[in-house]
Protein backbone atom coordinates (compact mmCIF):
# COMPACT_ATOMS: atom_id res chain seq x y z
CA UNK A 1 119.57 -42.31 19.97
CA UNK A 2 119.18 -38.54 18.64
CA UNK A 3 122.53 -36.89 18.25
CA UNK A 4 123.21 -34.34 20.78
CA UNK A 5 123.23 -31.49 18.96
CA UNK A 6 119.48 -32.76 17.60
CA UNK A 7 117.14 -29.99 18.16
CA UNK A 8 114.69 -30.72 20.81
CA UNK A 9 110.81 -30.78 20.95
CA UNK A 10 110.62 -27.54 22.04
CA UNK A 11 113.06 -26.05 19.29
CA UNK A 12 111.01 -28.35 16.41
CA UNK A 13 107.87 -26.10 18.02
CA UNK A 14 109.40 -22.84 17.76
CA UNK A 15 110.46 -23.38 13.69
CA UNK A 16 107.20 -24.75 13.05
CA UNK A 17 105.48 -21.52 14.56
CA UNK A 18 107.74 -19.55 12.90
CA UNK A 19 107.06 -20.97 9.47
CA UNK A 20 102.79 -21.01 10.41
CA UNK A 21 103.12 -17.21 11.66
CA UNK A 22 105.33 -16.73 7.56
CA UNK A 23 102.16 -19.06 5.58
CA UNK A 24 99.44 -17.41 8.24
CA UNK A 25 101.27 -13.67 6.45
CA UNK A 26 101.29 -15.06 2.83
CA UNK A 27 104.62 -14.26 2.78
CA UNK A 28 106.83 -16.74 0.71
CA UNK A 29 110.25 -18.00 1.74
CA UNK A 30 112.24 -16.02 -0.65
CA UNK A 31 110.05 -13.02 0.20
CA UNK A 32 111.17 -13.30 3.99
CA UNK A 33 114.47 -13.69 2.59
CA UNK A 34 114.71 -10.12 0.69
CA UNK A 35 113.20 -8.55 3.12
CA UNK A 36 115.31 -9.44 6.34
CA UNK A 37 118.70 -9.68 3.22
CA UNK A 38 119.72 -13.16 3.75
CA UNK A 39 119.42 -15.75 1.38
CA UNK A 40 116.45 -18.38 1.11
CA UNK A 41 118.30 -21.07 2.10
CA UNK A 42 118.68 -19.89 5.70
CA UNK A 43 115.02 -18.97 5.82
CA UNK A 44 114.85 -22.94 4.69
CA UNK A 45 116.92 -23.95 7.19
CA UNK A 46 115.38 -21.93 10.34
CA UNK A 47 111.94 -24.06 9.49
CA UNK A 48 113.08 -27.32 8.89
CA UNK A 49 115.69 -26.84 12.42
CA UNK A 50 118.89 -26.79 11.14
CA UNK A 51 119.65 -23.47 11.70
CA UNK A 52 118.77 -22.55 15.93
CA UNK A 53 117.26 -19.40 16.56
CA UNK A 54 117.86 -15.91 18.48
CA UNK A 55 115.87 -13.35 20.55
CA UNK A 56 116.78 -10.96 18.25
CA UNK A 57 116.19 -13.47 14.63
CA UNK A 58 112.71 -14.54 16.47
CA UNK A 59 112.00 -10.70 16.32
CA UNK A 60 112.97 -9.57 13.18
CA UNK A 61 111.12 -12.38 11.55
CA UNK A 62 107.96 -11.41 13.47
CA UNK A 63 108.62 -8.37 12.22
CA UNK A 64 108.90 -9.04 8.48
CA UNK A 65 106.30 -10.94 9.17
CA UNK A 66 104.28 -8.08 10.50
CA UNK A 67 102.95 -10.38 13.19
CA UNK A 68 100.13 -7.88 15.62
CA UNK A 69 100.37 -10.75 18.86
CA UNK A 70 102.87 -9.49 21.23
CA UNK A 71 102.25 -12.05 23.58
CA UNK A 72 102.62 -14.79 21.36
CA UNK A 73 106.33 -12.87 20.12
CA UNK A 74 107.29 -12.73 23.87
CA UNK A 75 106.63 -16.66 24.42
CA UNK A 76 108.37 -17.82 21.18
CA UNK A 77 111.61 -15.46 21.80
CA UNK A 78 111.72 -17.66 25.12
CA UNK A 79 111.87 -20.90 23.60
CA UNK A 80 115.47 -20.02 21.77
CA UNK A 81 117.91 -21.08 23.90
CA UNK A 82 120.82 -23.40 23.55
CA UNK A 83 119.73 -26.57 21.02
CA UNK A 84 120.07 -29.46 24.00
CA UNK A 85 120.06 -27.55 27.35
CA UNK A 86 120.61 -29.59 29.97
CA UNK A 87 117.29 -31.67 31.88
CA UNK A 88 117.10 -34.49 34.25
CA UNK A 89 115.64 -36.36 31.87
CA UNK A 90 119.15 -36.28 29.73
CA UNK A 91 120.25 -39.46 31.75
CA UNK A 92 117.56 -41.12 30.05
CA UNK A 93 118.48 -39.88 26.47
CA UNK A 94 119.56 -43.10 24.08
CA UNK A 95 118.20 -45.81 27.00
CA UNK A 96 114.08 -45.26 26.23
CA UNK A 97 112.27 -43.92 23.30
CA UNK A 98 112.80 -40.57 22.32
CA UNK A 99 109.30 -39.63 22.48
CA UNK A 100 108.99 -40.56 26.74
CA UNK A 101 111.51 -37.71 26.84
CA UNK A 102 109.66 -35.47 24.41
CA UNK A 103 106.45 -35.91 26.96
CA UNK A 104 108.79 -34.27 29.72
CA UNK A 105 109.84 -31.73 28.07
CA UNK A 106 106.29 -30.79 27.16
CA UNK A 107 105.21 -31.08 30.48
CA UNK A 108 108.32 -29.36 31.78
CA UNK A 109 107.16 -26.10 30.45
CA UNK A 110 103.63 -26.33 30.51
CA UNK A 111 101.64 -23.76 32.45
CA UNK A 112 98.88 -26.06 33.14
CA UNK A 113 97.88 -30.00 32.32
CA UNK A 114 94.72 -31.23 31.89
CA UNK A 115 94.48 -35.26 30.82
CA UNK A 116 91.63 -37.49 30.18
CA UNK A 117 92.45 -41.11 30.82
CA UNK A 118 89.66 -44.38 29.79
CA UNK A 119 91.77 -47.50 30.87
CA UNK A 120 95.40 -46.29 32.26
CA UNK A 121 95.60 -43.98 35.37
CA UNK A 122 97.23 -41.03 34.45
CA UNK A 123 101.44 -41.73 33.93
CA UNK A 124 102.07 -38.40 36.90
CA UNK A 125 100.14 -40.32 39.36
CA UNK A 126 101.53 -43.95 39.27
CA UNK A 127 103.06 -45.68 42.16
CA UNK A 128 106.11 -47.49 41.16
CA UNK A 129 104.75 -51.50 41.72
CA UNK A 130 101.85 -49.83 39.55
CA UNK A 131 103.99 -48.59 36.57
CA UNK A 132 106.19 -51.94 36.81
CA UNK A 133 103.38 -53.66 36.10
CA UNK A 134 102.22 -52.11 33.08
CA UNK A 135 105.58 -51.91 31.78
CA UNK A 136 105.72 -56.04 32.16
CA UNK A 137 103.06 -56.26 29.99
CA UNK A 138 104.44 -54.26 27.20
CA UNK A 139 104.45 -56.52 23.90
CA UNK A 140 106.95 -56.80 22.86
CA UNK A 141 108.07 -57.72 26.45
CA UNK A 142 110.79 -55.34 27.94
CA UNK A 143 113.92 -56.70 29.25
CA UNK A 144 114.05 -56.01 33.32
CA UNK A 145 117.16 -52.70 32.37
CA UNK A 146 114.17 -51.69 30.18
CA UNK A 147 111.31 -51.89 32.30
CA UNK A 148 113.56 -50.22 35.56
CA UNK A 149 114.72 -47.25 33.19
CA UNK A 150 111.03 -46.49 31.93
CA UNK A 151 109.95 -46.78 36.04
CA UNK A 152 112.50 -44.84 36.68
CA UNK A 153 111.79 -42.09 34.26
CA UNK A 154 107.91 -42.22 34.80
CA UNK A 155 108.20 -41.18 38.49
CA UNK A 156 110.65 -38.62 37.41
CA UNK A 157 108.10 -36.73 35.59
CA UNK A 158 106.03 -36.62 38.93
CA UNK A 159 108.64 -33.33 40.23
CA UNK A 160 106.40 -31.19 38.06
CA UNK A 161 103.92 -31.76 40.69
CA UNK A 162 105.57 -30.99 43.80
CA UNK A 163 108.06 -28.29 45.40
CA UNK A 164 106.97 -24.58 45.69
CA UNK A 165 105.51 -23.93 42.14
CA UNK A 166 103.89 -27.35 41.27
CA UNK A 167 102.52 -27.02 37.76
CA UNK A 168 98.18 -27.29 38.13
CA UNK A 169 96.78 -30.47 37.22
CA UNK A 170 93.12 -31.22 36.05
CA UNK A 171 93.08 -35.44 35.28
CA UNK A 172 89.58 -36.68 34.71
CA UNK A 173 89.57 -40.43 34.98
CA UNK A 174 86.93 -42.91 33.74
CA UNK A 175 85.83 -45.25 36.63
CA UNK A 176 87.26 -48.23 34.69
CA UNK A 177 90.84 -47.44 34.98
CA UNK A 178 90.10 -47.54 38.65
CA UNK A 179 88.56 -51.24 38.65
CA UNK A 180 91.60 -52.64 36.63
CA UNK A 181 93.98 -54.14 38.71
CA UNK A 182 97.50 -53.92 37.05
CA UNK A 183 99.60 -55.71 39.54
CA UNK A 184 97.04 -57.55 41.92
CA UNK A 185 94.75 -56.42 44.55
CA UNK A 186 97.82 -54.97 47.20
CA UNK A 187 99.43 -52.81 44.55
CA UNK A 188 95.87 -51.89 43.02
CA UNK A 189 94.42 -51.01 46.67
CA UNK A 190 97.81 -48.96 47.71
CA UNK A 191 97.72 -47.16 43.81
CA UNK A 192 94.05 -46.09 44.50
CA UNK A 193 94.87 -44.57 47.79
CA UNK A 194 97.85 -42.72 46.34
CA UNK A 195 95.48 -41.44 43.80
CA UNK A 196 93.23 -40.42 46.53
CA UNK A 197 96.24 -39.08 48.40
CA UNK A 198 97.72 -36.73 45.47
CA UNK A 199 93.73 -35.53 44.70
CA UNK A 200 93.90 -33.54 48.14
CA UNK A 201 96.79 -31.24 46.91
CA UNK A 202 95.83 -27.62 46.37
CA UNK A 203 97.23 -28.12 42.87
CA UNK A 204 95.56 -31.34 41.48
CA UNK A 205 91.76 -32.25 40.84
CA UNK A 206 90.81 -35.23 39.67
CA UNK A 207 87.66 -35.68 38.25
CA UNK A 208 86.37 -39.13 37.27
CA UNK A 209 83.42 -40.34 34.92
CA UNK A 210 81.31 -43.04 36.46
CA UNK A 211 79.75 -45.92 34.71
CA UNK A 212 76.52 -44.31 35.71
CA UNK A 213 77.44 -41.67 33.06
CA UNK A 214 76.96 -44.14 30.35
CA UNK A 215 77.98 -43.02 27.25
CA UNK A 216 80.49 -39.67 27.09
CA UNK A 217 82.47 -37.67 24.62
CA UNK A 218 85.99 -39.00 23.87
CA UNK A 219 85.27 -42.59 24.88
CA UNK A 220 88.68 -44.82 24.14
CA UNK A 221 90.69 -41.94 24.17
CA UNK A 222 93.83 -40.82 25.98
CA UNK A 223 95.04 -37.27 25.65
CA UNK A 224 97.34 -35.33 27.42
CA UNK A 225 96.60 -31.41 26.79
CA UNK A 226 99.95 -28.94 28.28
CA UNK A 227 98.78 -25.39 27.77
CA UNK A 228 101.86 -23.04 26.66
CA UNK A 229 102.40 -19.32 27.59
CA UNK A 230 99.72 -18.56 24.84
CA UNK A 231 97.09 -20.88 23.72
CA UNK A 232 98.89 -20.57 20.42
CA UNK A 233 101.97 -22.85 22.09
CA UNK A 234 99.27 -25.47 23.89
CA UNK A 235 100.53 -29.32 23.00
CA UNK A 236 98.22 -32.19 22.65
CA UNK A 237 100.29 -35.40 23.35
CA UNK A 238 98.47 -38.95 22.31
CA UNK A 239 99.36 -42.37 22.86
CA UNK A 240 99.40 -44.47 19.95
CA UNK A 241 100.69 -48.04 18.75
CA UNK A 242 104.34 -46.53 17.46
CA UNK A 243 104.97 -44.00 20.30
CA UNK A 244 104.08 -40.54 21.37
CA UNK A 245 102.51 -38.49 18.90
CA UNK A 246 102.38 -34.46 19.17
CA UNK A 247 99.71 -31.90 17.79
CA UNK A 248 99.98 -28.65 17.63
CA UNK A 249 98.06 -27.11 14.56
CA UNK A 250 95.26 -24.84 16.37
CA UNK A 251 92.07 -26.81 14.72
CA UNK A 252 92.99 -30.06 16.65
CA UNK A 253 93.94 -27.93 19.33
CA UNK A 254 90.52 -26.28 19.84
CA UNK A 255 88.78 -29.76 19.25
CA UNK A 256 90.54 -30.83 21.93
CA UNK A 257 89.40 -28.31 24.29
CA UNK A 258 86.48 -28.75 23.56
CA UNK A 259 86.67 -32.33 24.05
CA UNK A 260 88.06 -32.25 27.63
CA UNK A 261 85.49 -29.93 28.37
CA UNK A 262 82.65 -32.38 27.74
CA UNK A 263 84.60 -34.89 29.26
CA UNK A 264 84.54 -32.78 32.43
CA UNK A 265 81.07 -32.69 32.08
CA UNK A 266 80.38 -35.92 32.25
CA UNK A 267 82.27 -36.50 35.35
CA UNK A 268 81.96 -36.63 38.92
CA UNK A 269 82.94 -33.56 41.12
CA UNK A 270 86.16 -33.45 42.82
CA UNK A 271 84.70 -34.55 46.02
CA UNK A 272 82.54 -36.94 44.65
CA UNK A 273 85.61 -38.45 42.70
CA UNK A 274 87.58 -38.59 45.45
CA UNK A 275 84.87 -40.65 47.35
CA UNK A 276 84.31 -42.93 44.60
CA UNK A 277 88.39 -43.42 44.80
CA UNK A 278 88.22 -44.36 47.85
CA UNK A 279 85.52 -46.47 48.30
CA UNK A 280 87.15 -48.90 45.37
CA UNK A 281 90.08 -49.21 46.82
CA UNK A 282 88.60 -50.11 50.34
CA UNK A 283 86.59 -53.00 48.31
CA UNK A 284 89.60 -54.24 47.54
């Protein structure tokens, strides 16, 4: 369980672009010290997150720093805040892994989300009966607590979607994470239709790549993209064995782009997706 006075996600994001925008200015860290007239140590400390952050610190650093993106100073003063501010997903804190909570908070603040998903439907779009069974499968197995609170948390992530500002969605789907059917034929024919449902919303497209596309760019892969404020502050989230894993350095980022990009490429058109959805799910 992370203490409670643990800096979050979003305040790990803000030191780390605060110590890229001091490297990026070949400034060292006893430089930055002389100049602002504070010693190293709390330069140090600012990067590695023990020390929070101000408006006002963000600034003068950006400053010494003699950083020319005003947009990108704008978006990073509004990531200091208090360290743990208060988020639904709080009541999950210290009952699932840390990093299911780190994926809200991403998403929480994104401005847009585009996934790609080969075998899993994507997490914002799963009917409970649908999650439960994936979560049953988990190896080790999950204790039934376990399995409710990770339900339970899932479908909580799915506000982003709705209400008066619903954050846009772009999901592109490969056709065989349609055909699976992760809890039998009822709860795979009622998840498709949902799917179907949740692709007519102003706010959502889902694309998805047929097995008449054959071979396609990103195969295996499951990546969640949450554009920031700035493309600077975009967040690549990927699934792996041990947990969430973040990236945020901007090489990956613009691979990553460019990845979902060709993905989209390969894929069906909205309407054509939405068909295909559809007519699975009535075959089943």
């Amino acid at each position: 369980m992370a203490p409670r006075n643990a800096p979050t996600a979003r305040h790990r994001r803000l030191a780390a672009e605060m110590r890229r925008m001091r490297e990026q200015a070949g400034i060292t860290v006893q430089q930055a010290a002389s100049t602002l007239g504070v010693d190293r140590t709390m330069i140090s400390n600012i990067e590695a997150t023990r020390t929070g952050l101000s408006e006002e610190r963000v600034r003068q650093l950006a400053s010494a720093y003699r950083c020319p993106d005003l947009a990108l100073i704008d978006a990073l003063t509004s990531m200091t805040g208090p360290r743990r501010p208060s988020h639904w997903w709080d009541e999950y804190r210290g009952k699932i892994p840390e990093g299911h909570l780190e994926i809200s908070e991403v998403e929480h603040y994104a401005t847009r989300i585009r996934t790609a998903q080969t075998v899993h439907l994507p997490g914002l779009f799963q009917t409970e009966d649908h999650a439960r069974a994936i979560f049953e499968l988990t190896v080790p197995r999950l204790s039934r607590l376990e399995v409710e609170l990770r339900i339970a948390h899932r479908l909580g992530r799915q506000k982003i979607l709705t209400g008066e500002n619903p954050t846009p969605y772009i999901g592109i789907i490969h056709e065989v994470a349609l055909r699976l059917e992760f809890g039998g034929r009822d709860v795979a024919r009622a998840q498709l239709n949902y799917l179907a449902d949740a692709s007519e919303r102003d706010s959502v497209t889902l694309l998805v790549i047929p097995f008449s596309a054959g071979g396609f760019h990103g195969a295996g892969q499951s990546v969640l993209y949450a554009e920031g404020p700035v493309q600077q502050l975009d967040t690549v989230q990927l699934d792996t064995a041990l947990g969430a894993h973040f990236v945020d350095a901007p090489t990956p980022l613009a691979n990553y782009r460019s990845l979902l990009d060709l993905m989209e490429q390969s894929a069906l058109s909205s309407e054509e997706s939405q068909k295909l959805i559809r007519s699975i799910a009535r075959e089943l």
